[in-house]
C-alpha atoms as a PDB file:
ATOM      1  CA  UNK A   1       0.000   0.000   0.000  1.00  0.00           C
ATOM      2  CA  UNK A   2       1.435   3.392  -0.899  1.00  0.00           C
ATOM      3  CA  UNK A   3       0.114   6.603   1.122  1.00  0.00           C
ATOM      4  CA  UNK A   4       0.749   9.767   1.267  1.00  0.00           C
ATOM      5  CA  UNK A   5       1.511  12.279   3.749  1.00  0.00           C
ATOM      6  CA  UNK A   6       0.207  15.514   2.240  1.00  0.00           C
ATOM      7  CA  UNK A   7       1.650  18.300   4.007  1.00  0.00           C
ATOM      8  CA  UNK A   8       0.660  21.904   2.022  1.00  0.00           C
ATOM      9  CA  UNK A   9       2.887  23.910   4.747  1.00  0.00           C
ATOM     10  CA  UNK A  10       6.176  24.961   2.963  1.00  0.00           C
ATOM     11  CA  UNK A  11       8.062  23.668   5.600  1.00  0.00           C
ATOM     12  CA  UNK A  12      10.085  20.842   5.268  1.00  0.00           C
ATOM     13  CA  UNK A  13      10.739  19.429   8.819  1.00  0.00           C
ATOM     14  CA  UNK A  14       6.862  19.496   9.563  1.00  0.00           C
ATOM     15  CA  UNK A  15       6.858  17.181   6.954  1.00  0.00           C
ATOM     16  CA  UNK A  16       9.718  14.952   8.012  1.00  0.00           C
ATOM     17  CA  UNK A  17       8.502  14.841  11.390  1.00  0.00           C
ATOM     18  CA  UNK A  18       4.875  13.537   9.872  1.00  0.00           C
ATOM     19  CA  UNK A  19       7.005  11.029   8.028  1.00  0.00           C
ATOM     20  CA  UNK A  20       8.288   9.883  10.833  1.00  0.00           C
ATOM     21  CA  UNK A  21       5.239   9.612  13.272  1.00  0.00           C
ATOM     22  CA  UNK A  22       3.225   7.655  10.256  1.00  0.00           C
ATOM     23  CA  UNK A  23       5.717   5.090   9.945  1.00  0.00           C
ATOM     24  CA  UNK A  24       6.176   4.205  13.406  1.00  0.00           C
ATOM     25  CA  UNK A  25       2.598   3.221  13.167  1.00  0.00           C
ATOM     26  CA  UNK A  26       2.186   1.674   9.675  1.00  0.00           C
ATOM     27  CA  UNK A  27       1.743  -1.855   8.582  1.00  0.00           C
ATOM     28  CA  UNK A  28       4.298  -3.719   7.092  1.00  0.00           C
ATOM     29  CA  UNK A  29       3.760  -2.777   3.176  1.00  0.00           C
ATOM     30  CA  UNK A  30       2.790   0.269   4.056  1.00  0.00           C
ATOM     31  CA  UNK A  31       5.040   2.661   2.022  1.00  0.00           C
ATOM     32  CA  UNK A  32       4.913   6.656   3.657  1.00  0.00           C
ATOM     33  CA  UNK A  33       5.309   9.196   0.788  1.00  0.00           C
ATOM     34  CA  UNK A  34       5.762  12.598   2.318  1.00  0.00           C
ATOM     35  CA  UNK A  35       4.888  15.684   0.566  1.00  0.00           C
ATOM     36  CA  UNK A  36       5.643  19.526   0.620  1.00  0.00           C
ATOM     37  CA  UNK A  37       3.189  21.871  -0.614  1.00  0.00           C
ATOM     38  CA  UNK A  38       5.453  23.800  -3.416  1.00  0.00           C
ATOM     39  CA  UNK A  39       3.858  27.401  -2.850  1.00  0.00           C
ATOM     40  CA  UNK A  40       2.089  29.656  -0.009  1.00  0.00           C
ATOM     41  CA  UNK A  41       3.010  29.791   4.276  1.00  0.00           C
ATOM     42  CA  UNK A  42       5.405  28.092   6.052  1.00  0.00           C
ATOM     43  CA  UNK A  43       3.062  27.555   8.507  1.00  0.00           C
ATOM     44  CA  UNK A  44      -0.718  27.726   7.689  1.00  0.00           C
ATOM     45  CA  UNK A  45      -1.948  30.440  10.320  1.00  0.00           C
ATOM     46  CA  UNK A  46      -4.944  31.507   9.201  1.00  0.00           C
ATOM     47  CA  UNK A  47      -8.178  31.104   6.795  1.00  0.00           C
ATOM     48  CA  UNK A  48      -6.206  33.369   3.887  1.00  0.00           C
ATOM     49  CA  UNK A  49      -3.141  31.050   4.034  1.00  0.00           C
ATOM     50  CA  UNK A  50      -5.350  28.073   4.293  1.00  0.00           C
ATOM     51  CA  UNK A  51      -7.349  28.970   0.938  1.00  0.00           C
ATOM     52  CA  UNK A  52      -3.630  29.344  -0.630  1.00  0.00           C
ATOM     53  CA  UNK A  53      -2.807  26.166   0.689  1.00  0.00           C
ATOM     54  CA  UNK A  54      -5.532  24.217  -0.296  1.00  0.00           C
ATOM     55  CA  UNK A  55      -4.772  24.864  -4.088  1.00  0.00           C
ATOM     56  CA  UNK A  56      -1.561  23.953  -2.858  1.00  0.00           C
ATOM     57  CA  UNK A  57      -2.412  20.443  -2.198  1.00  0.00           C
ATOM     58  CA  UNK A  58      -4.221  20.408  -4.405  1.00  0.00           C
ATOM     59  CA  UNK A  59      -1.625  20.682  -7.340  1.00  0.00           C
ATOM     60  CA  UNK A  60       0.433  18.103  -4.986  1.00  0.00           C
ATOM     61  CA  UNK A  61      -2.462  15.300  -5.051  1.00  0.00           C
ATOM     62  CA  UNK A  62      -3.145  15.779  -9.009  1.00  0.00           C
ATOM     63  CA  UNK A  63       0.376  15.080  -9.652  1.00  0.00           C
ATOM     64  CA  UNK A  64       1.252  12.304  -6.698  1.00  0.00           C
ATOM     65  CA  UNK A  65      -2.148  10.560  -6.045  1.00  0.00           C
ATOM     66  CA  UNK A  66      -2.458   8.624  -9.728  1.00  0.00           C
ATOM     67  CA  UNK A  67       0.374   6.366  -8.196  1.00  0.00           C
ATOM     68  CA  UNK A  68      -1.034   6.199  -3.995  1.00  0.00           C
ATOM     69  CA  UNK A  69      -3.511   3.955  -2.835  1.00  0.00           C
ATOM     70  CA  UNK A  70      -4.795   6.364  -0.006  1.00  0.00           C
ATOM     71  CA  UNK A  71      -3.800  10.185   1.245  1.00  0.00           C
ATOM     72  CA  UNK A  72      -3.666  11.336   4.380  1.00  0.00           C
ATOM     73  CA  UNK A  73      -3.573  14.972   5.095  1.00  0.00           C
ATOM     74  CA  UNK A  74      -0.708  16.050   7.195  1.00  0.00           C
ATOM     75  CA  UNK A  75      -1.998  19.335   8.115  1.00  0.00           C
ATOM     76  CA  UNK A  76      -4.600  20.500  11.125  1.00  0.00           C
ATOM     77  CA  UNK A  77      -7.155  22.435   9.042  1.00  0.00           C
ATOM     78  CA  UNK A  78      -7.493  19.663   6.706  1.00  0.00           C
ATOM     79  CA  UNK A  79      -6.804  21.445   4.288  1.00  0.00           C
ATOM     80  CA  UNK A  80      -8.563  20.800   0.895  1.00  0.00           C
ATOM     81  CA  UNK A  81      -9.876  17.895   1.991  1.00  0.00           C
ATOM     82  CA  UNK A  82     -13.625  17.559   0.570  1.00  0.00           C
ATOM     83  CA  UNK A  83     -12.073  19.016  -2.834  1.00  0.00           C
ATOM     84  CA  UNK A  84      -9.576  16.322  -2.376  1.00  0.00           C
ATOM     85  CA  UNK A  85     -12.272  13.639  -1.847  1.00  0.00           C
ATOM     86  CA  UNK A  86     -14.471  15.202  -4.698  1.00  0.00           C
ATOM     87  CA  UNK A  87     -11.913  14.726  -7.506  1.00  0.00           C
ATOM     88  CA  UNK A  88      -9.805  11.585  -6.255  1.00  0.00           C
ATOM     89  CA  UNK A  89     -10.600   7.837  -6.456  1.00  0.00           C
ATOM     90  CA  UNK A  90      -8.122   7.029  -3.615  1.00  0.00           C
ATOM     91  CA  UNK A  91      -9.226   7.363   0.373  1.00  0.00           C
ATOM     92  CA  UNK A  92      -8.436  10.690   1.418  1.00  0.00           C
ATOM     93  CA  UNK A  93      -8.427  11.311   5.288  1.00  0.00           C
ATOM     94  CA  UNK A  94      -7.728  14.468   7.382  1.00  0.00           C
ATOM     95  CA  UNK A  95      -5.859  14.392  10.483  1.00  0.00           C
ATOM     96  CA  UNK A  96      -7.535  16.360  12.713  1.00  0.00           C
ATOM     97  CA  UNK A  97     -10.632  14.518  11.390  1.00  0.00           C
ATOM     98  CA  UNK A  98      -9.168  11.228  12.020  1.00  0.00           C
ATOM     99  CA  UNK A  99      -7.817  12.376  15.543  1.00  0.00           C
ATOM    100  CA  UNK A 100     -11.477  13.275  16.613  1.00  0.00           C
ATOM    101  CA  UNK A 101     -13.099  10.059  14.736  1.00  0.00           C
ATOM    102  CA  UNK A 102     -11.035   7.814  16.904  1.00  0.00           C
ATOM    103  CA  UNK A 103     -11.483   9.919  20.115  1.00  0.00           C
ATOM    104  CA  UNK A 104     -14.887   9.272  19.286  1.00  0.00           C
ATOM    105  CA  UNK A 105     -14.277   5.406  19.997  1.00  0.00           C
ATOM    106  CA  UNK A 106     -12.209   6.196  23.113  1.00  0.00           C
ATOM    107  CA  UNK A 107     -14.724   8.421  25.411  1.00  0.00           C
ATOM    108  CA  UNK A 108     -17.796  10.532  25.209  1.00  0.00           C
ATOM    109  CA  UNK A 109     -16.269  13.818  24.959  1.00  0.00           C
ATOM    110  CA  UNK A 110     -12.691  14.921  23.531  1.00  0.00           C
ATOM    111  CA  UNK A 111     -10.633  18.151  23.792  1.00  0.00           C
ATOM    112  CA  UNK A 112      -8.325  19.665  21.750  1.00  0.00           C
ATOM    113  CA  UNK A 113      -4.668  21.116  22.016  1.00  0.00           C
ATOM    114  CA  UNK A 114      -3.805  23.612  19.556  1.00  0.00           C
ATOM    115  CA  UNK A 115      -1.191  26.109  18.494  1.00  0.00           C
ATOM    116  CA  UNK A 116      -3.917  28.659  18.262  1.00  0.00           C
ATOM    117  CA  UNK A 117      -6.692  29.518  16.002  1.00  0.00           C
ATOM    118  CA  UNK A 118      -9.109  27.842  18.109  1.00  0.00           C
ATOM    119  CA  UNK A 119     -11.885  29.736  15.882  1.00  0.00           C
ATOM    120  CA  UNK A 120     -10.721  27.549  12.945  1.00  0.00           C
ATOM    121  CA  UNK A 121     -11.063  24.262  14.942  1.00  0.00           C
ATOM    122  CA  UNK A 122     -14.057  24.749  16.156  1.00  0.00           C
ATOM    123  CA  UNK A 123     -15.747  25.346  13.081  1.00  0.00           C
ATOM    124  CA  UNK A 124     -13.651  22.086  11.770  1.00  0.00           C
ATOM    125  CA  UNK A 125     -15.652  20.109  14.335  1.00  0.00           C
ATOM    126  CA  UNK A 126     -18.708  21.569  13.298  1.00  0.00           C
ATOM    127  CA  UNK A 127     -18.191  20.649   9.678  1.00  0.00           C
ATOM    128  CA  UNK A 128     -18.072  16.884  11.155  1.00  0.00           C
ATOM    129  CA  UNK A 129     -20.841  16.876  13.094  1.00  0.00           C
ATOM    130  CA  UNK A 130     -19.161  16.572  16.608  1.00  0.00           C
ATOM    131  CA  UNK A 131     -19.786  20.205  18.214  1.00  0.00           C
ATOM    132  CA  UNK A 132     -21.481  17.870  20.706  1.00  0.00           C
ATOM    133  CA  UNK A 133     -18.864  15.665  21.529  1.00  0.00           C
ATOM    134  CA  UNK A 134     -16.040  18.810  22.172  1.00  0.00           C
ATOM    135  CA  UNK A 135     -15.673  19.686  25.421  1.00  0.00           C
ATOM    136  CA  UNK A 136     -13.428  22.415  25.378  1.00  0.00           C
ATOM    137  CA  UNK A 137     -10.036  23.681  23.663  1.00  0.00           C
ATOM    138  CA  UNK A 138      -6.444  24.706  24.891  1.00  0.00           C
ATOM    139  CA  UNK A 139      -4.113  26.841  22.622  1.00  0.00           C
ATOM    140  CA  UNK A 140      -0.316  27.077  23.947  1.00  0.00           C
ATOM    141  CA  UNK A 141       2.122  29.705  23.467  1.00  0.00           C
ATOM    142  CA  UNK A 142       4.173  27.909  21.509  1.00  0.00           C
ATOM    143  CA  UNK A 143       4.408  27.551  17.940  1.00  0.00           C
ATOM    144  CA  UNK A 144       5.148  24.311  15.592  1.00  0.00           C
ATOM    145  CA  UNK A 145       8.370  25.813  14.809  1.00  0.00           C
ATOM    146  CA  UNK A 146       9.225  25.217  18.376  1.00  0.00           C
ATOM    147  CA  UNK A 147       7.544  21.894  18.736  1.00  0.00           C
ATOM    148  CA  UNK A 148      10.686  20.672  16.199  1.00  0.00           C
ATOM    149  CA  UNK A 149      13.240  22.764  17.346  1.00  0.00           C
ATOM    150  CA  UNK A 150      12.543  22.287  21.054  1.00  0.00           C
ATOM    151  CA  UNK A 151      10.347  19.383  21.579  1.00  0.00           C
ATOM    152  CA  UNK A 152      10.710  18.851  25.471  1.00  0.00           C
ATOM    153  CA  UNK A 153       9.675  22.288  26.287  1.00  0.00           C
ATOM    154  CA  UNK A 154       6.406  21.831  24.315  1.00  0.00           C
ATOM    155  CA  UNK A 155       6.018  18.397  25.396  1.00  0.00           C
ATOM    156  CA  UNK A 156       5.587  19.685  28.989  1.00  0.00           C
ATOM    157  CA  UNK A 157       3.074  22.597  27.531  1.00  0.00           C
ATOM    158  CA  UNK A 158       1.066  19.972  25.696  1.00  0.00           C
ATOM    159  CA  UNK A 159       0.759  17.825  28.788  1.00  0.00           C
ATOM    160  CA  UNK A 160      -0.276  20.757  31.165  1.00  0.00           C
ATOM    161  CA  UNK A 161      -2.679  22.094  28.587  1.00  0.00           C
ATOM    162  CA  UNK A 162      -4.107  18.373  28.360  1.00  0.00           C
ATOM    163  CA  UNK A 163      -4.583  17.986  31.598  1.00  0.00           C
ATOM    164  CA  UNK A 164      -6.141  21.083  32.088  1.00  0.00           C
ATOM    165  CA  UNK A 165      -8.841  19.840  29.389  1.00  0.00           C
ATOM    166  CA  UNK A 166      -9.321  17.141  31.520  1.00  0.00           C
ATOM    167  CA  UNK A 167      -9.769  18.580  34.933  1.00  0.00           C
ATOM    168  CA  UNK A 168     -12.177  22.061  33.754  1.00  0.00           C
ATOM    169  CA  UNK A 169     -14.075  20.122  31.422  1.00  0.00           C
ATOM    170  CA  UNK A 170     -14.237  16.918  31.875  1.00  0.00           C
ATOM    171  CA  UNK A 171     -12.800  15.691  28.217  1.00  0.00           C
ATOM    172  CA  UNK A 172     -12.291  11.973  28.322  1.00  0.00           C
ATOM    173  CA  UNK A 173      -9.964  11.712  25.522  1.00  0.00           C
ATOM    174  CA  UNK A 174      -6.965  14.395  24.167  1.00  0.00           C
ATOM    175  CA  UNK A 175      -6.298  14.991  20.227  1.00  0.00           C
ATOM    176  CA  UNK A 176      -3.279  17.055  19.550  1.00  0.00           C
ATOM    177  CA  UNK A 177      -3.950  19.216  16.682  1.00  0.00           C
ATOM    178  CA  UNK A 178      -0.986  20.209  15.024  1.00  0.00           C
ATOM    179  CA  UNK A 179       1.244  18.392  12.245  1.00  0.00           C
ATOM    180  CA  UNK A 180       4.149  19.219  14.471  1.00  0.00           C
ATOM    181  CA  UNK A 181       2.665  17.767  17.180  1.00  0.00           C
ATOM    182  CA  UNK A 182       2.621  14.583  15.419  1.00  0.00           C
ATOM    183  CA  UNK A 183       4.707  11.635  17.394  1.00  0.00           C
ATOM    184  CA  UNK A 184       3.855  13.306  20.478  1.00  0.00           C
ATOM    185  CA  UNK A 185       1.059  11.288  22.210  1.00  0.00           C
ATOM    186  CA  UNK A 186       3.964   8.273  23.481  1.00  0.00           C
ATOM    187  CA  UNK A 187       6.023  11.203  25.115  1.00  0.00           C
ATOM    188  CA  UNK A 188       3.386  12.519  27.018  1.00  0.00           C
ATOM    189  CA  UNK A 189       1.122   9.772  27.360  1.00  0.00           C
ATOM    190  CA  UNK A 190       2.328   9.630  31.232  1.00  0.00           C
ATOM    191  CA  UNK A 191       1.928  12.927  32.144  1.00  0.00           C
ATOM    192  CA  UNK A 192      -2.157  12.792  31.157  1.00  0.00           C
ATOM    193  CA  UNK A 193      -5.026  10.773  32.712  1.00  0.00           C
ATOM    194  CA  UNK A 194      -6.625   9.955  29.741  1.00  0.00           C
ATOM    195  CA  UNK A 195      -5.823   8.449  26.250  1.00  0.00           C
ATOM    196  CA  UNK A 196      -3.497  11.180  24.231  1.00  0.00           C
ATOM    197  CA  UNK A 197      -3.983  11.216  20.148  1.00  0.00           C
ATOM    198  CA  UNK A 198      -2.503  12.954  17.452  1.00  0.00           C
ATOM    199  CA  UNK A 199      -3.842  12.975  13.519  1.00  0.00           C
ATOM    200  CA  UNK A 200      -0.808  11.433  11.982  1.00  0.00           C
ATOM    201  CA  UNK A 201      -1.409   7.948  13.881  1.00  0.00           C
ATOM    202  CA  UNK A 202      -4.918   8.192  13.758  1.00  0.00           C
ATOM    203  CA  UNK A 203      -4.891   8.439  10.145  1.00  0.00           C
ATOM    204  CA  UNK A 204      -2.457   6.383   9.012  1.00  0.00           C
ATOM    205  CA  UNK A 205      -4.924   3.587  10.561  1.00  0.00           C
ATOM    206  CA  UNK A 206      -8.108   4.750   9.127  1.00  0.00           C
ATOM    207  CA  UNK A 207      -6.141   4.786   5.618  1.00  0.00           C
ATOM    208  CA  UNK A 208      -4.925   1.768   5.939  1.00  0.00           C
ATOM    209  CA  UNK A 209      -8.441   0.456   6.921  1.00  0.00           C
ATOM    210  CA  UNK A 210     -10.183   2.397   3.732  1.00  0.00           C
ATOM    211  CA  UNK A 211      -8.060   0.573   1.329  1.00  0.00           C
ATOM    212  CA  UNK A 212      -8.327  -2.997   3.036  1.00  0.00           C
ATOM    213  CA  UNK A 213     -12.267  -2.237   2.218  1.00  0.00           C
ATOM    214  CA  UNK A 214     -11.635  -1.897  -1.272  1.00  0.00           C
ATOM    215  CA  UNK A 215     -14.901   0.622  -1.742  1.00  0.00           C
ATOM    216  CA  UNK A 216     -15.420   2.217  -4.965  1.00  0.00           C
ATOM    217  CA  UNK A 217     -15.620   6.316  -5.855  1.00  0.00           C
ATOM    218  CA  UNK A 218     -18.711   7.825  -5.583  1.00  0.00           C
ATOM    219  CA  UNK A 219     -20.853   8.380  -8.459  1.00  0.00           C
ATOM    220  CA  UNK A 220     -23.884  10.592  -6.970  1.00  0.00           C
ATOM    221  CA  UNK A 221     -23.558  12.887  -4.662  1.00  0.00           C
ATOM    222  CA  UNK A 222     -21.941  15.825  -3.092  1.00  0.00           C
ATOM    223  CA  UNK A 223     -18.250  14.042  -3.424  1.00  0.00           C
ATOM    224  CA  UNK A 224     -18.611  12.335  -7.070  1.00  0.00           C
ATOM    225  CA  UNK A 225     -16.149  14.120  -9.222  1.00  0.00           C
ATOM    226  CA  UNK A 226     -17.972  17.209 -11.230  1.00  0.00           C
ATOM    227  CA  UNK A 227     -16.802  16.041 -14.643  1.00  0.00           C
ATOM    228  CA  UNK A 228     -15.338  18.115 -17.413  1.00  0.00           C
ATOM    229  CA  UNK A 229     -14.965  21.645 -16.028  1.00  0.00           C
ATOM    230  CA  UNK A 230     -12.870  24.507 -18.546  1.00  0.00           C
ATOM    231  CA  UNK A 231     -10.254  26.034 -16.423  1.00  0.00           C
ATOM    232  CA  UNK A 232      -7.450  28.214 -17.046  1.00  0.00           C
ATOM    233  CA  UNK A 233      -3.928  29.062 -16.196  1.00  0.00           C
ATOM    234  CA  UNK A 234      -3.959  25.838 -13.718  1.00  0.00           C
ATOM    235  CA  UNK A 235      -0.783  23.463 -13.293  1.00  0.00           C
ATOM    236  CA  UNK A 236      -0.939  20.918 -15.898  1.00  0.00           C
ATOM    237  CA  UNK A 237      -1.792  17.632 -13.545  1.00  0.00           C
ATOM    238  CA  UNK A 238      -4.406  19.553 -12.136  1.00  0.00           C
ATOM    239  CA  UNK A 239      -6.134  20.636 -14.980  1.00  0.00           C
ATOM    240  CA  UNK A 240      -6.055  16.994 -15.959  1.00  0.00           C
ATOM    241  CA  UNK A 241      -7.506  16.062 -12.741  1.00  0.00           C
ATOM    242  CA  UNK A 242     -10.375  18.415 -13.158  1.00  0.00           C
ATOM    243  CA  UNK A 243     -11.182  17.056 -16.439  1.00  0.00           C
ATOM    244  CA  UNK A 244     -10.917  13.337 -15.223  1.00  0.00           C
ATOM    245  CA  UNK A 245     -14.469  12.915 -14.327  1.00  0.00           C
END
């Protein structure tokens, strides 16, 4: 099985780092491809660097995802991911998604540690239909730059912020959302009374359960591909992909 690791932030050790956490976790004959997005932030901070982004991946997935069997997005918005879904025959599964699906299976109510942007998150779990399983988030003042450049120090900010989670609002179950937070849950696990889970291992699972299942592409439906669309100026893959319907 070949998966990707789609990761549209411009920065290369967020990806490497993603690399990393997914193949502690995979299957044997599971191949990790990691990605980069080519243009836009270093760090996706905000919606106006997320829209960027998402054409971004895009471009990535039109030229990389002919050879995968499933994508998972290494990024906390998800970025692009029902356009991703909507013009791709392969699984594609967002890791902040996949973080709060399996939280889902762990306890009744799940919190979230993020970098900041809590805003955006929250309106991510609304788009999945679990505003009534969050029960609260915790931003740090930290940033992913430092998670790879000084990982115990945000370790110990992650845990606290966790815990806190746990103790003002009663979450049962902890999903890190960050792409540099990925790896993180088996250093802190420890330090935080309830299960710890980030979007990297999460999804490299549910991937690697989507393919087993073998399920075809839609053909109705808000995520069947829109057919033959005229476009303009667009990378060459990507046009393809657009007219691939």
């Amino acid at each position: 099985m070949r998966l990707l690791v789609a990761n549209p932030n411009t920065t290369p050790q967020v990806t490497e780092l993603c690399a990393r956490a997914a193949r502690a976790v995979a299957l044997p004959g599971t191949e990790i491809r990691p990605l980069t997005g080519r243009f836009g932030a270093q760090i996706i901070n905000s919606r106006a660097e997320n829209a960027i982004a998402a054409h971004a991946m895009l471009e990535m997935l039109a030229e990389h995802a002919p050879d995968a069997d499933a994508v998972l997005l290494a990024v906390s918005y998800d970025t692009g991911l029902l356009a991703a879904r909507e013009v791709l025959s392969v699984p594609v599964v967002g890791m902040t998604e996949a973080g709060m699906l399996a939280a889902c299976l762990l306890g009744t109510r799940f919190g979230l540690v993020t970098f900041g942007t809590p805003g955006v998150y929250r309106e991510l779990v609304a788009l999945y239909g679990l505003t009534e399983r969050l029960a609260g988030i915790r931003s740090i003042v930290a940033s992913p730059k430092d998670a790879y450049a000084n990982p115990a120090t945000v370790d110990a900010q992650v845990a606290e912020a966790a815990t806190a989670l746990v103790e003002e609002t009663g979450a049962e179950v902890a999903v890190l959302c960050g792409a540099a937070m990925a790896g993180m849950p088996a250093r802190i696990a420890d330090r935080v009374p309830v299960p710890v889970l980030d979007g990297i291992a999460s999804g490299v699972g549910l991937c690697e359960m989507l393919v087993k299942l073998k399920t075809a592409k839609a053909k109705v439906g808000s995520l069947a591909h829109p057919g033959l669309r005229p476009t303009v100026g667009l990378a060459g893959p990507l046009e393809a992909l657009l007219k691939g319907g």
